[in-house]
Protein backbone atom coordinates (compact mmCIF):
# COMPACT_ATOMS: atom_id res chain seq x y z
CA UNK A 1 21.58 17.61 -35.41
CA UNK A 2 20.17 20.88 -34.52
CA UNK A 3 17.29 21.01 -37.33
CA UNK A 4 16.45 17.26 -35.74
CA UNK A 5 16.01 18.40 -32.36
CA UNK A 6 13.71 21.70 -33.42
CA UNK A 7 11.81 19.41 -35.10
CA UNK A 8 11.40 16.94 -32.29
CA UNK A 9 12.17 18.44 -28.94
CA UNK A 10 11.49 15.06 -27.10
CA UNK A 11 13.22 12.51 -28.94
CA UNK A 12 11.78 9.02 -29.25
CA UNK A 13 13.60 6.51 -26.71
CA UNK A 14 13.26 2.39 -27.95
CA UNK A 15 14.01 1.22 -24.45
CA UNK A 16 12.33 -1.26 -22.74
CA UNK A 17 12.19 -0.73 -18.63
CA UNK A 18 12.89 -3.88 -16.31
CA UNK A 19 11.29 -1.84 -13.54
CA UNK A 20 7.92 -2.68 -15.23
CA UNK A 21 8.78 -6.16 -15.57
CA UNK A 22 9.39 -6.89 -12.29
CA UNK A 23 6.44 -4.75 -11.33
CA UNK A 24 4.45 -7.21 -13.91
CA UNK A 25 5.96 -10.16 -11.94
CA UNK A 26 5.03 -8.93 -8.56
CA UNK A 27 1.45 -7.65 -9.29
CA UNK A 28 1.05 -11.14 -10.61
CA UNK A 29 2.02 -13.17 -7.80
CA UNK A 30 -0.20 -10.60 -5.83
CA UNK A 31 -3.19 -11.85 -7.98
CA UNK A 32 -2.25 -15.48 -7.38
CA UNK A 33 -1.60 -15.06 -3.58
CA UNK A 34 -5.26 -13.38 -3.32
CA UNK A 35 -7.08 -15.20 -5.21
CA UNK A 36 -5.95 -18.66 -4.35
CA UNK A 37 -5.05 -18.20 -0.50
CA UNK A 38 -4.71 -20.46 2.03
CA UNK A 39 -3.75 -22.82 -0.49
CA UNK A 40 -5.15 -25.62 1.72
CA UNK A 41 -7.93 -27.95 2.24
CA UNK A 42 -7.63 -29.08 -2.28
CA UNK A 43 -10.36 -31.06 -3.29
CA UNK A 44 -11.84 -32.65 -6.45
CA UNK A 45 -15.60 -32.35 -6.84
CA UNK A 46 -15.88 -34.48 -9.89
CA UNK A 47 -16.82 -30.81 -11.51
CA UNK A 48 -15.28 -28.95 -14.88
CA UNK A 49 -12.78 -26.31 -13.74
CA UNK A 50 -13.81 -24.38 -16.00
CA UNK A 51 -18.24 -25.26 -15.44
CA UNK A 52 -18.41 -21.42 -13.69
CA UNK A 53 -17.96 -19.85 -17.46
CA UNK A 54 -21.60 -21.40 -18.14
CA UNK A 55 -23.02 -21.04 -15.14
CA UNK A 56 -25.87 -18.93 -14.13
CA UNK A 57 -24.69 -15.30 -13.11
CA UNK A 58 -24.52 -14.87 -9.43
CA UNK A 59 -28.06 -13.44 -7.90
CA UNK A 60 -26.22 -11.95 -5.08
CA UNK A 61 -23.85 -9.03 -5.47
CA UNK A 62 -22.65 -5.79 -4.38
CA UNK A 63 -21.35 -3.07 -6.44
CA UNK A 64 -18.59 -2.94 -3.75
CA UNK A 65 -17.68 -6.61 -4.78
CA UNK A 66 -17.98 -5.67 -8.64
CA UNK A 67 -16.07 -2.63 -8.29
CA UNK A 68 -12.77 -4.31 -6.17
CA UNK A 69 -12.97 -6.82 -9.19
CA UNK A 70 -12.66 -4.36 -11.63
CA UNK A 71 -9.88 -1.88 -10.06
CA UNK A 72 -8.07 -5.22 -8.94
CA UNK A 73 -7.20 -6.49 -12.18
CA UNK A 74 -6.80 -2.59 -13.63
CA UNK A 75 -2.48 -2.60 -12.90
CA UNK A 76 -2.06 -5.55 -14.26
CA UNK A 77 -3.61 -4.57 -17.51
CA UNK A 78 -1.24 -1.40 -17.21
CA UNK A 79 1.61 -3.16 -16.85
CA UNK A 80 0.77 -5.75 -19.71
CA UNK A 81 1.16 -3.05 -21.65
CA UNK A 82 4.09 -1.49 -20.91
CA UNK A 83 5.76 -4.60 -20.75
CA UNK A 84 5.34 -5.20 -24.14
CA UNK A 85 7.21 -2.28 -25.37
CA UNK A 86 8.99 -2.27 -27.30
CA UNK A 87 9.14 -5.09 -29.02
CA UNK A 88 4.57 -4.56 -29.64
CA UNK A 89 3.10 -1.91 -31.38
CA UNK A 90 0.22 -0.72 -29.59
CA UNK A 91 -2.36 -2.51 -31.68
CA UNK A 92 -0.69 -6.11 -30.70
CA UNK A 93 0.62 -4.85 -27.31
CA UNK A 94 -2.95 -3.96 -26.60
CA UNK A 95 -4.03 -7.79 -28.00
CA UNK A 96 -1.71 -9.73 -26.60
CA UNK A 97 -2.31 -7.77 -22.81
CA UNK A 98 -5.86 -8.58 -22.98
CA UNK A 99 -5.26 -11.89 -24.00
CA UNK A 100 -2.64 -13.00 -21.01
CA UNK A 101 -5.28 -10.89 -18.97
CA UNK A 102 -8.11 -12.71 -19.68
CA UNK A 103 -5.97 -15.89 -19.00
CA UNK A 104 -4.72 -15.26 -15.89
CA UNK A 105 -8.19 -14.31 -14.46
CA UNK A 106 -9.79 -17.26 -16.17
CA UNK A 107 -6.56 -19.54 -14.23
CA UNK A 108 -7.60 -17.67 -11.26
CA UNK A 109 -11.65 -18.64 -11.22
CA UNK A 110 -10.81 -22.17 -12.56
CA UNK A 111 -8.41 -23.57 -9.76
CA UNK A 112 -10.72 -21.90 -6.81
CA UNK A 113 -12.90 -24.83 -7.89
CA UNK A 114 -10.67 -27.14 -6.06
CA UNK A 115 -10.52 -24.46 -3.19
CA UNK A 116 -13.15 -24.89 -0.37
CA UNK A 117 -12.81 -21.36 0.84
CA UNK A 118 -13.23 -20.21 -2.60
CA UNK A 119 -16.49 -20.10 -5.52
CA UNK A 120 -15.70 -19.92 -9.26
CA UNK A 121 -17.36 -17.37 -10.34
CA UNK A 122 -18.14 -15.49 -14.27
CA UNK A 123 -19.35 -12.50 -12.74
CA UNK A 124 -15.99 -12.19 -11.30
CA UNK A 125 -14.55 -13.44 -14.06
CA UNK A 126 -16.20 -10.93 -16.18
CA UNK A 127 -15.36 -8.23 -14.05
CA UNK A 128 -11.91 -8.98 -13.89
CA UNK A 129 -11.63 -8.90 -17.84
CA UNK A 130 -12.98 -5.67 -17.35
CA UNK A 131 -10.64 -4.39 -15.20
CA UNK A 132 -7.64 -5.53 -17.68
CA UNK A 133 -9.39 -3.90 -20.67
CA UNK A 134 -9.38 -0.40 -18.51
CA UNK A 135 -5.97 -0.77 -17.93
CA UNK A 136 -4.96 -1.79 -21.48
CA UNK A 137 -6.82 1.53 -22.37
CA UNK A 138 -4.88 3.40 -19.84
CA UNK A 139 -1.45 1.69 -20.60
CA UNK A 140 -1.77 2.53 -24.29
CA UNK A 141 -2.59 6.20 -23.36
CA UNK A 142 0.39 6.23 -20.66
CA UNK A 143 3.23 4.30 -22.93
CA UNK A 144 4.05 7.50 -25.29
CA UNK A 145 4.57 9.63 -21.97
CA UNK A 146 6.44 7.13 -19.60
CA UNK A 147 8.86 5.48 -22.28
CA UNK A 148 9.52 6.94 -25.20
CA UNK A 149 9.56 10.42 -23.96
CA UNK A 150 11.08 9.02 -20.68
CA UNK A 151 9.27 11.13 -18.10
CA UNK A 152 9.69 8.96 -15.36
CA UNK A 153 13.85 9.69 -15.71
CA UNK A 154 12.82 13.41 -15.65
CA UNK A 155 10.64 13.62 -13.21
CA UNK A 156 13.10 11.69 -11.23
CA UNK A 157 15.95 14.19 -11.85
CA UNK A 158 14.32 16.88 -11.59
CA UNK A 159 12.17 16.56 -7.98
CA UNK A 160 14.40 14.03 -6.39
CA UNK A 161 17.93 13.94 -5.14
CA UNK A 162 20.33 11.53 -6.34
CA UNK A 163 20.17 7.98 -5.01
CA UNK A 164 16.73 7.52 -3.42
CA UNK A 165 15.96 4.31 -4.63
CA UNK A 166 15.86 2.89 -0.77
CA UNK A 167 14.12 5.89 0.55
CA UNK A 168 11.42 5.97 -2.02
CA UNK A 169 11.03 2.49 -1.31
CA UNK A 170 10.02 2.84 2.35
CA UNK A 171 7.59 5.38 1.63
CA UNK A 172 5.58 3.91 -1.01
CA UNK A 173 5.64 1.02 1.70
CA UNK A 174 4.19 3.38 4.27
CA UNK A 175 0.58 3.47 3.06
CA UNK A 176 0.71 -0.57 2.49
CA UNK A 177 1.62 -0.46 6.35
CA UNK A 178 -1.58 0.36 6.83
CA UNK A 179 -3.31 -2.76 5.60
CA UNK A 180 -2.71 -4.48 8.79
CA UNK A 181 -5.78 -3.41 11.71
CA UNK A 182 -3.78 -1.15 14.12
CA UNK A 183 -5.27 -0.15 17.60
CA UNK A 184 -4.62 3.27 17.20
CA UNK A 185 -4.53 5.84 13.28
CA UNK A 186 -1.06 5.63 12.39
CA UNK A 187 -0.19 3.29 15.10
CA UNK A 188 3.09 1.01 13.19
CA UNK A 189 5.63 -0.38 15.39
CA UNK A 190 3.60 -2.13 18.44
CA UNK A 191 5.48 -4.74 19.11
CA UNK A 192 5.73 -5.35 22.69
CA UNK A 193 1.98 -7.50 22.15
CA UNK A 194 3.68 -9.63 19.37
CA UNK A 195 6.61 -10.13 21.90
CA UNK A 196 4.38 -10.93 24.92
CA UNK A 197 2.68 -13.43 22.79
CA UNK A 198 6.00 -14.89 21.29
CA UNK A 199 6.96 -15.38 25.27
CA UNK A 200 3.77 -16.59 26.21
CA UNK A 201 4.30 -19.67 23.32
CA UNK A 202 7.95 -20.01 24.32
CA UNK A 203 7.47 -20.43 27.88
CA UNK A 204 3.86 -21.67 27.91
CA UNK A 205 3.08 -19.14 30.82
CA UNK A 206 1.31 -15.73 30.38
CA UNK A 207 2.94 -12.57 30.12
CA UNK A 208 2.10 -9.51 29.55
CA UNK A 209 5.30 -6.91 29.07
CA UNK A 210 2.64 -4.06 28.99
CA UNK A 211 1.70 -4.74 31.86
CA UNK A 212 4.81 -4.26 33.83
CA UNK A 213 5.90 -1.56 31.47
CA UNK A 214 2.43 -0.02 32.49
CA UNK A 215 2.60 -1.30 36.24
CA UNK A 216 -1.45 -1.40 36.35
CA UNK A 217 -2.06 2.28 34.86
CA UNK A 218 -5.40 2.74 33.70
CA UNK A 219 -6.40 5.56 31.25
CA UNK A 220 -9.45 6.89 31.02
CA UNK A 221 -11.65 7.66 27.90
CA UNK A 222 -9.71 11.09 27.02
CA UNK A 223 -6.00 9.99 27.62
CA UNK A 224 -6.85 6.96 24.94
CA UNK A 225 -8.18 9.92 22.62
CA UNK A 226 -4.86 12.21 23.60
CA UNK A 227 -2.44 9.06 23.07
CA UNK A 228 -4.22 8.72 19.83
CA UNK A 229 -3.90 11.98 18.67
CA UNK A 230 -0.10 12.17 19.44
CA UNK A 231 0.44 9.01 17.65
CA UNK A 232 -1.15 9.89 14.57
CA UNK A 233 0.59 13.20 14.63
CA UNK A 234 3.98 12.23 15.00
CA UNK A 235 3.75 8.98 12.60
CA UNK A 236 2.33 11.10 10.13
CA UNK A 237 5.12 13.87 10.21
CA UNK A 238 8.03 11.54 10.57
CA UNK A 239 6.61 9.43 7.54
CA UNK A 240 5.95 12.64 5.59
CA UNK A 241 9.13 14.05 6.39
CA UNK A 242 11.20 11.13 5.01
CA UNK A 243 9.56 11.99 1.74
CA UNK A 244 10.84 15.34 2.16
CA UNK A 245 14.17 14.95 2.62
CA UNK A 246 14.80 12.74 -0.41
CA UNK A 247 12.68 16.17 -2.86
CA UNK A 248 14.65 18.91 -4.49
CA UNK A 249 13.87 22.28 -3.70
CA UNK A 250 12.37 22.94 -7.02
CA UNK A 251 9.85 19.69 -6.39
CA UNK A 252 5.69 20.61 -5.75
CA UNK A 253 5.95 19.42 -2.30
CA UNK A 254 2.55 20.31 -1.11
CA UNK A 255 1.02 18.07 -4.15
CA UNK A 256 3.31 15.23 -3.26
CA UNK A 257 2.81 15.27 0.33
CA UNK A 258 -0.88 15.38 -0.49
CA UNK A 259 -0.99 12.85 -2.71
CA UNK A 260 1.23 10.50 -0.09
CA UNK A 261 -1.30 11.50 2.75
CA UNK A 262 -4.44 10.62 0.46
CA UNK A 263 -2.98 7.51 -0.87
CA UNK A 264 -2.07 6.50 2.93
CA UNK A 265 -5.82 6.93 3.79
CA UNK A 266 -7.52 5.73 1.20
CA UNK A 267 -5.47 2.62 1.44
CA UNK A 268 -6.56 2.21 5.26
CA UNK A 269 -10.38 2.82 4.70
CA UNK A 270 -9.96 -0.26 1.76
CA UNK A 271 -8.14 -2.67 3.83
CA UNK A 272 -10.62 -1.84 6.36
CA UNK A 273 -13.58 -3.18 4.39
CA UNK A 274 -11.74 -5.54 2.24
CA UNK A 275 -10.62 -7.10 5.38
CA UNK A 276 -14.05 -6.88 8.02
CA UNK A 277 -16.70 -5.02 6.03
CA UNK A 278 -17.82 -2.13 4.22
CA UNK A 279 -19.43 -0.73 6.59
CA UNK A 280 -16.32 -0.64 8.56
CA UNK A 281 -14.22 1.45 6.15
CA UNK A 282 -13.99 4.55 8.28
CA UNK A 283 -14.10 2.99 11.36
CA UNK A 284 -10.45 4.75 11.95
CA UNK A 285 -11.94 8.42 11.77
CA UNK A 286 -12.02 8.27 15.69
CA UNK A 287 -11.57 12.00 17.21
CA UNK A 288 -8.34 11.36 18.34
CA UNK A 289 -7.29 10.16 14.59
CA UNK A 290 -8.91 13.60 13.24
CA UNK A 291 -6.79 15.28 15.96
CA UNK A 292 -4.12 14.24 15.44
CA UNK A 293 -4.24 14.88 11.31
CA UNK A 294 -5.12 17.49 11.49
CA UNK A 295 -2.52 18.91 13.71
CA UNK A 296 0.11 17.28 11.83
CA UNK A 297 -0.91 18.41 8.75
CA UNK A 298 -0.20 22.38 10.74
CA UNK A 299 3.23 21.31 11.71
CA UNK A 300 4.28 19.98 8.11
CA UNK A 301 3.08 23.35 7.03
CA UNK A 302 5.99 25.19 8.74
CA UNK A 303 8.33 21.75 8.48
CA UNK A 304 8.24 21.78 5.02
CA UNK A 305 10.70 25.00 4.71
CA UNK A 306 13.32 23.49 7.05
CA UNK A 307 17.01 22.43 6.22
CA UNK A 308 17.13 18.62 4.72
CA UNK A 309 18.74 18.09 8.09
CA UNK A 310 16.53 19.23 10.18
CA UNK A 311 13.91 17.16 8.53
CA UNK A 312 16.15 13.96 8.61
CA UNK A 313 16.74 14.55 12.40
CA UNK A 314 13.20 15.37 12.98
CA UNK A 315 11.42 12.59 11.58
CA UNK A 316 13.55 10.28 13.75
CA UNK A 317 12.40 11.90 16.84
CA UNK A 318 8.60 12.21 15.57
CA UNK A 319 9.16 8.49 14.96
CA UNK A 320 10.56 7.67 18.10
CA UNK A 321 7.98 9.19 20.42
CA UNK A 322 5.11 7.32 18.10
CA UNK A 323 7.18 4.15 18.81
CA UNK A 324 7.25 4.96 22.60
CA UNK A 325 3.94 6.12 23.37
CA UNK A 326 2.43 3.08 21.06
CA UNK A 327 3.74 0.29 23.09
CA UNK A 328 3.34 1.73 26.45
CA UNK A 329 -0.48 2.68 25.86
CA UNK A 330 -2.37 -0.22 26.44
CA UNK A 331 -4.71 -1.04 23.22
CA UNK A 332 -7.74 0.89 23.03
CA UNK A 333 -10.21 -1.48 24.77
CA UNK A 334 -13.58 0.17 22.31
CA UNK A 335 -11.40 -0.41 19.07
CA UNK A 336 -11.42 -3.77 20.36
CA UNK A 337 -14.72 -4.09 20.88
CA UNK A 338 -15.50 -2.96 17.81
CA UNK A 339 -13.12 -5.35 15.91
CA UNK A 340 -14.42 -8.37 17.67
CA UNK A 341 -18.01 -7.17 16.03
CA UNK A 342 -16.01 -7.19 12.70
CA UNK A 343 -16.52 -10.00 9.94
CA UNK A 344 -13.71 -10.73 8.03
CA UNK A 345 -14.08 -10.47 4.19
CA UNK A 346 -12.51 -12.87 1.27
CA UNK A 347 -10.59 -10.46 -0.93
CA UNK A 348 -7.30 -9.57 1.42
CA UNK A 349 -5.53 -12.54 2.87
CA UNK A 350 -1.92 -11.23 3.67
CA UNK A 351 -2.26 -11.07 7.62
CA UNK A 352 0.85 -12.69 8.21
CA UNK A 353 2.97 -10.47 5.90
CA UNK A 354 0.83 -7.49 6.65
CA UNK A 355 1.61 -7.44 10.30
CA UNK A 356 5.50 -7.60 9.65
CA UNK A 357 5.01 -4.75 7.44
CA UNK A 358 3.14 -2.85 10.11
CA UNK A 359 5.54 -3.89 13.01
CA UNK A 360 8.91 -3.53 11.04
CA UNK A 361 8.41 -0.62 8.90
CA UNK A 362 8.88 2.44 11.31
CA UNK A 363 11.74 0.59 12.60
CA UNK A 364 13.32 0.25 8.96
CA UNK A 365 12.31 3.83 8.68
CA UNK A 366 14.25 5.10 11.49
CA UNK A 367 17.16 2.90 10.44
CA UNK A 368 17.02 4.25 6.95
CA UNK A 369 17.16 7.92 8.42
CA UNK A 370 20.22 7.25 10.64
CA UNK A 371 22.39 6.06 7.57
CA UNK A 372 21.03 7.69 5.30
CA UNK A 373 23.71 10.11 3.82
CA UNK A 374 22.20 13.28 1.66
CA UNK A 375 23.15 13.71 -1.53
CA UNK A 376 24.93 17.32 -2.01
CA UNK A 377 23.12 19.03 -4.72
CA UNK A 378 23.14 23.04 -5.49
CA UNK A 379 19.86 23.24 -5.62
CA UNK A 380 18.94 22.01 -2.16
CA UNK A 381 21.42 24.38 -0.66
């Protein structure tokens, strides 16, 4: 046993992972949700399903539109991968990925023909074949490291504490928060203009509980910019420091908080122009949104060496006073101007579920945080 572990130090593990599976599953019915939503309004043309595949190529395109294609379809290529193992060598792994890849984005184009909202498209279609054969690439590259050598289980145990599964799970939904347009950087949780609306169906009379919470302030130009900039601060910290508590003290914080923050962001600037227009990507960089990232990124600095505890306690209250000062700050009336310029795009259609998301999650956060009991390792003590 010893001479078998000098020669291999990181033995081979034949395990398939359900996690991957149901990640296969779910990217999936993301692909069918966005690519055949509303799902109303079917209609037979008379037309081939599948007449786009000879079709002339578009003549108008973006490299924006090419290059969502592409990156779209680049998990699910990943995951076609890893799903196979490991049952498929790599060779037919790799083959039998880019064949259900090519299938599903062929289904995709096909049925749109009997979607009015939608256009068939090869160019699409070709992209999106694309974007499986990067990932097949990738997921062939990636299989050796993240199964058989398990590194996921080790990084795991070695940066996180024991049982995090529910905490990890609200903040990788953090940055999908995002998607949904909020009046103010970082804004989640504004939900006294979802209940005045909900009231205002139920009763059939207007109301407006900002209003009376308000009782007819008025803020000027820099107390919108100042109620910005606290908001993004203290969403930002108490997200950041739920990620925090769940680390061990021998895990590369400042990368991982990085990573979280540039994730978060870059997810906002795509939903942004997914959702109105490209040119509308960065229309959240307001200076009250810089502001407050800025200073928030200063406090984590000196956050980041506090007690588990501490952090726990603190992102509660950072949470709460984003919650507060969110839904008694009136929305910011030149964000709305600027939306009601916007034009909606045809890529993201998950309004509905992307507004719970924005309006439950720092709720679920804060409910996480107040039962969340920390696990007592030595080397977070």
């Amino acid at each position: 046993m010893q001479a078998d572990s000098a020669v291999n130090p990181h033995p081979i593990k034949h395990e398939s992972s359900p996690l991957v599976r149901v990640a296969l599953l779910a990217y999936t019915f993301l692909i069918v949700y966005a690519s055949w939503f509303p799902f109303t309004g079917w209609r037979d043309l008379g037309a081939s399903p599948l007449a786009y595949l000879s079709a002339p190529l578009p003549r108008y395109w973006t490299l924006f539109d090419v290059s969502i294609n592409v990156i779209g379809y680049v998990p699910l290529g990943i995951l076609l991968v890893l799903a196979g193992y490991p049952w498929l060598a790599r060779f037919w792994a790799a083959t039998f990925a880019l064949v259900i890849g090519v299938f599903v984005s062929g289904s995709m184009e096909a049925v749109q023909t009997y979607l009015p909202t939608r256009v068939a498209s090869n160019l699409d279609f070709i992209t999106n074949c694309a974007g499986v054969a990067i990932g097949i690439i990738v997921g062939c590259v990636l299989t050796p490291w993240l199964l058989e050598r398990d590194l996921l289980e080790k990084i795991r145990v070695r940066w996180f504490v024991p049982n995090i599964s529910n905490g990890l799970i609200i903040v990788a939904l953090w940055p999908l928060a995002q998607i949904y347009p909020q009046a103010y950087m970082l804004g989640l949780g504004q939900i006294v203009p979802t209940l005045s609306n909900w009231l205002n169906d139920y009763f059939d009379i207007p109301i407006d509980l900002g209003a009376l919470i308000r009782q007819g302030t008025e803020l000027t130009i820099e107390q919108y910019w100042l109620s910005e900039t606290m908001i993004t601060c203290c969403g930002l910290i108490g997200a950041v420091l739920i990620l925090l508590c769940l680390l061990q003290a021998k895990a590369p914080k400042a990368r991982l908080i990085t990573f979280l923050i540039f994730v978060n962001l870059a997810v906002k600037s795509l939903a942004a122009a997914l959702l109105f227009s490209p040119e509308n990507a960065y229309a959240w960089v307001t200076p009250g949104a810089q502001a407050g990232l800025l200073l928030g990124c200063l406090m984590l600095y000196g956050l980041a060496f506090t007690t588990p505890r501490a952090q726990r306690h603190l992102a509660i209250l950072m949470l709460g006073i984003s919650l507060v000062v969110v839904n008694f700050v009136p929305s910011n009336p030149y964000f709305t101007d600027t939306l009601s310029t916007w034009v909606q795009g045809k890529f993201l259609n998950f309004n509905g579920a992307a507004q719970f998301l924005c309006l439950a999650w720092p709720w679920i956060a804060i409910w996480f945080l107040l039962h969340y009991t920390p696990a007592k390792t030595s080397s977070r003590q």
